[in-house]
C-alpha atoms as a PDB file:
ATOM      1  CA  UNK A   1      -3.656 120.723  -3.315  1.00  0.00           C
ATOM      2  CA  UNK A   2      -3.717 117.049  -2.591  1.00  0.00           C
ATOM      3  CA  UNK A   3      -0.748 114.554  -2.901  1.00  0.00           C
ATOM      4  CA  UNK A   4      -1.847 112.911  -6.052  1.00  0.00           C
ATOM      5  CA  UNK A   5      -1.901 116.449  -7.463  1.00  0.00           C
ATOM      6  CA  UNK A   6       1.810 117.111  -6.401  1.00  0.00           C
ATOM      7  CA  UNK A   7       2.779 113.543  -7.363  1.00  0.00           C
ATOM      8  CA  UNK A   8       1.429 113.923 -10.769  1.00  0.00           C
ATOM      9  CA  UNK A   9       2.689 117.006 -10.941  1.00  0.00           C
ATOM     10  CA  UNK A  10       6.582 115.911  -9.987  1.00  0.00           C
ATOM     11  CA  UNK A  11       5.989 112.806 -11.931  1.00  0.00           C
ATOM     12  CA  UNK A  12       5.112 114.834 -15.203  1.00  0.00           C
ATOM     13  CA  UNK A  13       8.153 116.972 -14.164  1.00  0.00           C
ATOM     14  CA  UNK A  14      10.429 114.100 -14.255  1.00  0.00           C
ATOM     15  CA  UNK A  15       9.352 112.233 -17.407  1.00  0.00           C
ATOM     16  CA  UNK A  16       9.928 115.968 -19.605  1.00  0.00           C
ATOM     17  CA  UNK A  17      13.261 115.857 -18.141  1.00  0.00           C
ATOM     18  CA  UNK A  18      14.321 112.698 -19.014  1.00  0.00           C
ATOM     19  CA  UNK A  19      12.712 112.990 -22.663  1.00  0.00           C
ATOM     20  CA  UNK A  20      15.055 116.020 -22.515  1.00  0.00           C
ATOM     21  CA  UNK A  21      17.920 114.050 -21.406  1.00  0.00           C
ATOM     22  CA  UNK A  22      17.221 110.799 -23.525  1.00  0.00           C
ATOM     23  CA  UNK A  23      16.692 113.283 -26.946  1.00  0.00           C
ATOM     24  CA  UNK A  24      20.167 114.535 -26.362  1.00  0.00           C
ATOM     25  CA  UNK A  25      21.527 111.197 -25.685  1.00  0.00           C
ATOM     26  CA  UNK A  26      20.020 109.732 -29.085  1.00  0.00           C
ATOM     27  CA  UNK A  27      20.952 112.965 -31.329  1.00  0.00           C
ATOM     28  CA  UNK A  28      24.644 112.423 -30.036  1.00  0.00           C
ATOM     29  CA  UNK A  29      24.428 108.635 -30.452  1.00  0.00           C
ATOM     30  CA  UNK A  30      22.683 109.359 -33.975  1.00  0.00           C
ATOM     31  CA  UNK A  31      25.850 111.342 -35.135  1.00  0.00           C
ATOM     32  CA  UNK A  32      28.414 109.003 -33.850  1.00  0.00           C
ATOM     33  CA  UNK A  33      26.892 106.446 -36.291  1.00  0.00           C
ATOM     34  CA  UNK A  34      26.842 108.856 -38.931  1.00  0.00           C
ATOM     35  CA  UNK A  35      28.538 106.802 -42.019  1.00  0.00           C
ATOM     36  CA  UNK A  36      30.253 110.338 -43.055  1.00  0.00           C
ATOM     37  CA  UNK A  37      33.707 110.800 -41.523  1.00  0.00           C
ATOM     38  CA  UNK A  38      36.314 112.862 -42.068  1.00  0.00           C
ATOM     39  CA  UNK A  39      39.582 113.850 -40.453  1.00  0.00           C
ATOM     40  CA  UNK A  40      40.222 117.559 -39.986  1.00  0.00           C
ATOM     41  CA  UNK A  41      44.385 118.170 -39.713  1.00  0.00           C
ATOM     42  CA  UNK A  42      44.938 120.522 -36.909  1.00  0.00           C
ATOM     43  CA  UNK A  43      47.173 123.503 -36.475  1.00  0.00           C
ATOM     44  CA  UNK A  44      49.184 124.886 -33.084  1.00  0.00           C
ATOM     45  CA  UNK A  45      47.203 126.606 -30.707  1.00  0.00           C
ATOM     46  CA  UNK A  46      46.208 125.096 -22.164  1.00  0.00           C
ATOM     47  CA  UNK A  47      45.092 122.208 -21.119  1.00  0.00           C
ATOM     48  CA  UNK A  48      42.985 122.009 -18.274  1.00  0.00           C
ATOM     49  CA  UNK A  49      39.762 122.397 -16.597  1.00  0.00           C
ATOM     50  CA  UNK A  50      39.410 122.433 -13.390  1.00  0.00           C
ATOM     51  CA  UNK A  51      35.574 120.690 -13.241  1.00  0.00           C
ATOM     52  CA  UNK A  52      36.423 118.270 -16.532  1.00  0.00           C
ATOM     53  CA  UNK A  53      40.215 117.603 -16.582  1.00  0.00           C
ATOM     54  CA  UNK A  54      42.831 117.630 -19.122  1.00  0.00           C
ATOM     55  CA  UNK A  55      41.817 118.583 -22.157  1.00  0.00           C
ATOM     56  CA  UNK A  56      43.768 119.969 -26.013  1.00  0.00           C
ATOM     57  CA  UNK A  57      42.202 123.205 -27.913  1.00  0.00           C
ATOM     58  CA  UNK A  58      41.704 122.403 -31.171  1.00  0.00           C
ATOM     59  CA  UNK A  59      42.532 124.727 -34.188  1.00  0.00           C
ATOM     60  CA  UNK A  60      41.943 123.550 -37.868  1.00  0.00           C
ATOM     61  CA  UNK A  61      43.323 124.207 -41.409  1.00  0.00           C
ATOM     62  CA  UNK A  62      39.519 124.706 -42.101  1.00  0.00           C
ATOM     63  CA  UNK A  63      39.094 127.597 -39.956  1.00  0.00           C
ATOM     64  CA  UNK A  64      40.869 130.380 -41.506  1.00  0.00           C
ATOM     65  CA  UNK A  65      40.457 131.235 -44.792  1.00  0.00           C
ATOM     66  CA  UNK A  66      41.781 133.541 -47.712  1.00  0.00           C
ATOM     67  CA  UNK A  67      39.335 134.586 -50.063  1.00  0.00           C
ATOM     68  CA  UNK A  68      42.068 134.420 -52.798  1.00  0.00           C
ATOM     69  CA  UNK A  69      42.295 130.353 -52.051  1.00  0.00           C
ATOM     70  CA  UNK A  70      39.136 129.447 -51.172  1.00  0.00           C
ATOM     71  CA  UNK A  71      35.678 131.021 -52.476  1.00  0.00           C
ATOM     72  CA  UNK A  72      33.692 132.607 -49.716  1.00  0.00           C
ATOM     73  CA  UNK A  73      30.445 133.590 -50.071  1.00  0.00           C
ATOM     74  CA  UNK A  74      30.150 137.151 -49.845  1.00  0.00           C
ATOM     75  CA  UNK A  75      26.883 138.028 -47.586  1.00  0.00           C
ATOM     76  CA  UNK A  76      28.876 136.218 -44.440  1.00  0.00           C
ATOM     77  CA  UNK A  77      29.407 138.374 -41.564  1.00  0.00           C
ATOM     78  CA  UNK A  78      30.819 137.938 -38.002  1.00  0.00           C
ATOM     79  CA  UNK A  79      28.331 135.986 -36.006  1.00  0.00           C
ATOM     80  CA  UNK A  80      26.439 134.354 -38.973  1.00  0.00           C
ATOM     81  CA  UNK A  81      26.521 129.992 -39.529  1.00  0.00           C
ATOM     82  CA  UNK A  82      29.212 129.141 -42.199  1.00  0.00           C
ATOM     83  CA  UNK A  83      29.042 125.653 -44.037  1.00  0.00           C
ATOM     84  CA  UNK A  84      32.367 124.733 -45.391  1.00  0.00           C
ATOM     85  CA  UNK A  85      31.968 122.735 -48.103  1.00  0.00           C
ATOM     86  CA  UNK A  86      34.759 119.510 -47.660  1.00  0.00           C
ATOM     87  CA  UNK A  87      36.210 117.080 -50.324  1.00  0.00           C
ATOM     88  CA  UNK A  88      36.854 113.948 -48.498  1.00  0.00           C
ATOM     89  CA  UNK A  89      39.600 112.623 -50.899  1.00  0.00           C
ATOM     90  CA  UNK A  90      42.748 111.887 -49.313  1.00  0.00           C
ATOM     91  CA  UNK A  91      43.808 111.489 -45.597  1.00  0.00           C
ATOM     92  CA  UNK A  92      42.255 114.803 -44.351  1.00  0.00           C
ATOM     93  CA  UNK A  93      39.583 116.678 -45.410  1.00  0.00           C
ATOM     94  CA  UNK A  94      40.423 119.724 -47.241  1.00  0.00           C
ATOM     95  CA  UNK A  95      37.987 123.023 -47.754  1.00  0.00           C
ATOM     96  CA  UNK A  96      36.908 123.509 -51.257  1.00  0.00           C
ATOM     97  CA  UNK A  97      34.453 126.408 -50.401  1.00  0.00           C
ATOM     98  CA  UNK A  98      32.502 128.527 -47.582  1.00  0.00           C
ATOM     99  CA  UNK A  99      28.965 128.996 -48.131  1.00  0.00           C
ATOM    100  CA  UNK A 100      26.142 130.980 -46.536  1.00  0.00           C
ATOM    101  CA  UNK A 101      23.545 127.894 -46.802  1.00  0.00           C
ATOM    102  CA  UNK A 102      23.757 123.901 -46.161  1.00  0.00           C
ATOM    103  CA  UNK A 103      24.479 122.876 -50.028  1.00  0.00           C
ATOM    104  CA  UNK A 104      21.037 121.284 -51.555  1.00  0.00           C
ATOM    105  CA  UNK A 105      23.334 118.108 -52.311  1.00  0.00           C
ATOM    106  CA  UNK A 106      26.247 116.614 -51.880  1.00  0.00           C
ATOM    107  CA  UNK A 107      28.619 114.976 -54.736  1.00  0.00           C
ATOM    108  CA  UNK A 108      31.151 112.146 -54.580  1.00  0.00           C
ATOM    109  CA  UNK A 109      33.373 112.573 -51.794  1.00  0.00           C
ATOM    110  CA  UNK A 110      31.829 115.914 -50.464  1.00  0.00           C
ATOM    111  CA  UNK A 111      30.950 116.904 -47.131  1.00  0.00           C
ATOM    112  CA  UNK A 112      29.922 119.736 -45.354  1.00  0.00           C
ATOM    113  CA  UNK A 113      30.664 120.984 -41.609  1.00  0.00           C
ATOM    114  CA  UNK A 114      28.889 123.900 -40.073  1.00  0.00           C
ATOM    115  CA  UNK A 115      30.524 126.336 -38.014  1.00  0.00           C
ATOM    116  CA  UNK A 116      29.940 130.413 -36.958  1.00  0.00           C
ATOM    117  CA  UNK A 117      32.490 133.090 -38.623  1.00  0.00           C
ATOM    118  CA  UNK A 118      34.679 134.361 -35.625  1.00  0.00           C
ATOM    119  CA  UNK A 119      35.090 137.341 -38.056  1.00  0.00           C
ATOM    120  CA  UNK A 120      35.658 138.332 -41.063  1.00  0.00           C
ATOM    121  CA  UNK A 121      38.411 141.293 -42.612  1.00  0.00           C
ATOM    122  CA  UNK A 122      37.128 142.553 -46.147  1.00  0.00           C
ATOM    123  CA  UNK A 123      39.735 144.873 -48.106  1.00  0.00           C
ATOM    124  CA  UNK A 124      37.241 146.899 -49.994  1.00  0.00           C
ATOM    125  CA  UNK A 125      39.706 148.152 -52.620  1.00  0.00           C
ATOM    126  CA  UNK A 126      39.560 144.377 -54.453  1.00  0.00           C
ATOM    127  CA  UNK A 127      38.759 145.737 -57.760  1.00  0.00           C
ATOM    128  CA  UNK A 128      41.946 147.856 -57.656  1.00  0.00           C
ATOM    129  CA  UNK A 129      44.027 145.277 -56.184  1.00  0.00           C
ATOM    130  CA  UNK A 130      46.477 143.895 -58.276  1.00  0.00           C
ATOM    131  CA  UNK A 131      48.080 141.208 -54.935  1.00  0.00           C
ATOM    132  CA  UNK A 132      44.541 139.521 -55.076  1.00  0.00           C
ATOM    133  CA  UNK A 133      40.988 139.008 -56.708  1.00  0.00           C
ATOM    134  CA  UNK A 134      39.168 138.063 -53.777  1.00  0.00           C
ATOM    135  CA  UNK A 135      40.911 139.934 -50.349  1.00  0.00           C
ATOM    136  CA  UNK A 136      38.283 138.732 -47.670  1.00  0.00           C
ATOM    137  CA  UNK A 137      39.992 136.901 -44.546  1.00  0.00           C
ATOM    138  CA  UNK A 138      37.791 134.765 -42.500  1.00  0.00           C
ATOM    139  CA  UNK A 139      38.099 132.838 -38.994  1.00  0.00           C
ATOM    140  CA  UNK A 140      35.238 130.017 -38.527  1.00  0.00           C
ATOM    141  CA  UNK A 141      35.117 128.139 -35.486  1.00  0.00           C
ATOM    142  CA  UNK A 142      33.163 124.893 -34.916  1.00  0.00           C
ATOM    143  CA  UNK A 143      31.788 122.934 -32.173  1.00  0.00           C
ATOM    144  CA  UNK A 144      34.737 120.606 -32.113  1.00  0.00           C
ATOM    145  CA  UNK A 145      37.058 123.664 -30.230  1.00  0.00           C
ATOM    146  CA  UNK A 146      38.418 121.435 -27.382  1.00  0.00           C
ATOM    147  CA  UNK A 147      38.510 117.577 -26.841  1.00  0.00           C
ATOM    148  CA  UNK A 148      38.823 115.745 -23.001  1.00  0.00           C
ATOM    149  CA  UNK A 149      41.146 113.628 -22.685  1.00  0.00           C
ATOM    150  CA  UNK A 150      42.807 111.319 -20.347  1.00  0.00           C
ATOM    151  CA  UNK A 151      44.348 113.644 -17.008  1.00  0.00           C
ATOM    152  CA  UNK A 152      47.620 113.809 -17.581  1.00  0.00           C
ATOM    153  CA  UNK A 153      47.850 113.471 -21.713  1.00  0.00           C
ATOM    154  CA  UNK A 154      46.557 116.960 -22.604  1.00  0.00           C
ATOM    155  CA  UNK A 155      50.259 118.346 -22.611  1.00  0.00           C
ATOM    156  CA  UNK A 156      51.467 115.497 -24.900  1.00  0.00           C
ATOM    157  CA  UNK A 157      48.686 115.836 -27.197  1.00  0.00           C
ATOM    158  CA  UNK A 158      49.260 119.559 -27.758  1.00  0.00           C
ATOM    159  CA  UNK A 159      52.398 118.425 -28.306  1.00  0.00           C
ATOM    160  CA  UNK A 160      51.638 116.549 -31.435  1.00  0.00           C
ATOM    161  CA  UNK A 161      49.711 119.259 -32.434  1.00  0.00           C
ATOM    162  CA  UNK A 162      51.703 121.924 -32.708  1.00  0.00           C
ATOM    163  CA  UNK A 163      53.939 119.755 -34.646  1.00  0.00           C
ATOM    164  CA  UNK A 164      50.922 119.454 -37.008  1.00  0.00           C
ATOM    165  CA  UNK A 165      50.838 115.338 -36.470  1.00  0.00           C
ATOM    166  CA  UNK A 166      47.102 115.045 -34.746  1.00  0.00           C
ATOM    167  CA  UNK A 167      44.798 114.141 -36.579  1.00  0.00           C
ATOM    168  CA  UNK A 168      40.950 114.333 -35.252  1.00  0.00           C
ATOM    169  CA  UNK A 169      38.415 111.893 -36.708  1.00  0.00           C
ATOM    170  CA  UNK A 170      34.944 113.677 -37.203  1.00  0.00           C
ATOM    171  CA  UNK A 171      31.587 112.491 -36.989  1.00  0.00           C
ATOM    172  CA  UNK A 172      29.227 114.617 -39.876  1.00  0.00           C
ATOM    173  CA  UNK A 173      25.182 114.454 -41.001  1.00  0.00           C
ATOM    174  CA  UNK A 174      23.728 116.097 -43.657  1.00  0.00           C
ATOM    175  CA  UNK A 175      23.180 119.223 -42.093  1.00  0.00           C
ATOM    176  CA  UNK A 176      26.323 120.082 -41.008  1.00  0.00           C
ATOM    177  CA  UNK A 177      26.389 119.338 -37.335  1.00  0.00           C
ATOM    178  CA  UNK A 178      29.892 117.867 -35.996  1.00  0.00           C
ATOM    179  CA  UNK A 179      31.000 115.465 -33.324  1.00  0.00           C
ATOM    180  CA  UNK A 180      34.503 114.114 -32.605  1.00  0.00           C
ATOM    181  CA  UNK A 181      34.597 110.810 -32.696  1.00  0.00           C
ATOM    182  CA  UNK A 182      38.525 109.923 -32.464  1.00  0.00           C
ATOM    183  CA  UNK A 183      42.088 111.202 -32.706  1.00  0.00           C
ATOM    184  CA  UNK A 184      44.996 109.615 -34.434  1.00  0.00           C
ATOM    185  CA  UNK A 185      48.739 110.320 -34.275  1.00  0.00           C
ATOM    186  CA  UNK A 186      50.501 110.553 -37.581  1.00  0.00           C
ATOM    187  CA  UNK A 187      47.749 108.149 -39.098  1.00  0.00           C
ATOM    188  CA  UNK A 188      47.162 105.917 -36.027  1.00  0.00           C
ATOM    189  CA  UNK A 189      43.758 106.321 -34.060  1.00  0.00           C
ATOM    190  CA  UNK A 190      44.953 106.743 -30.408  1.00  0.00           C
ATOM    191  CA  UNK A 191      41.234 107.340 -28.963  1.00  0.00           C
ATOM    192  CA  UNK A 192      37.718 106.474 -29.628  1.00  0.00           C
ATOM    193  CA  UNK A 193      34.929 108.860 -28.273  1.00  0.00           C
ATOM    194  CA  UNK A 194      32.489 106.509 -26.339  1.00  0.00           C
ATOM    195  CA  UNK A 195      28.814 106.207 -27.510  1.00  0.00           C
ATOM    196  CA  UNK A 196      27.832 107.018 -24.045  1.00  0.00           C
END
């Protein structure tokens, strides 16, 4: 082979990977802009890692679910995409319904949020029931699991999470896809997520 060869070759190399790299970049940078934002409340759940730092584990009200509260769509299973269906009136978002598919369109004050069912608990006596119509469970988690922070902060922040007063400020497009963007502190934003 000669050296233009292996040049070419390394150079062609190089310019997938930073398309790669520069795609990623721009899809991230593309959902920080998005003009849909929402804050998720979040519920008590370690916080470090040893390559990244300090960081807080994340659990929202939007990722359990009783099927006697909130519809769920009946052909979900363990494993499968969820969309959670979101009215954004209020401070925080609140779940209005789980669905199998992205909704065709959106109303007033609607978003959605895509996640993957953890698992799901079915009591297949419903009909007989008399405690509840609908007696499906469900556990959805999200992209959004775990947020780095600042060393040294993680224990504080889990701190005003467990005492339900973190707030995280999220980043949605019309397909569902998530990205924090911020946190706040009993309505206060304490931290922006950088664009880069």
């Amino acid at each position: 082979m000669s050296k233009t060869r292996i040049l070419i070759g390394i150079a062609i190399a190089v310019l997938f990977q930073t398309a790669v790299l520069a795609q990623m970049v721009w899809g991230q940078i593309t959902l920080l802009n998005s003009p849909t934002e929402v804050v998720l409340k979040t519920t008590p759940i370690d916080p470090r890692d040893i390559f990244r730092g300090d960081y807080v584990i994340l659990n929202y009200e939007i990722s359990a679910f009783d099927g006697n509260k909130i519809p769920i769509a009946d052909s979900l299973e363990s494993g499968d995409e969820a969309y959670v269906l979101l009215s954004t009136q209020g401070s925080t978002a609140k779940a209005l319904k789980v669905l199998d598919t992205a909704p065709d369109d959106l109303g007033q004050d609607q978003a959605v949020i895509r996640g993957r069912v953890n698992y799901v608990l079915r009591d297949e006596v419903t009909t007989t029931s008399a405690d509840c119509d609908d007696c499906t469970s469900m556990f959805i988690s999200y992209p959004i699991d775990s947020y780095f922070v600042p060393e040294g902060t993680g224990t504080e922040l889990e701190q005003y999470r467990d005492e339900r007063a973190l707030g995280v400020i999220v980043a949605l497009n019309e397909e569902g896809d998530a990205a924090i963007k911020g946190l706040m502190i009993e309505g206060q934003k304490i931290y922006d997520e950088p664009l880069f």
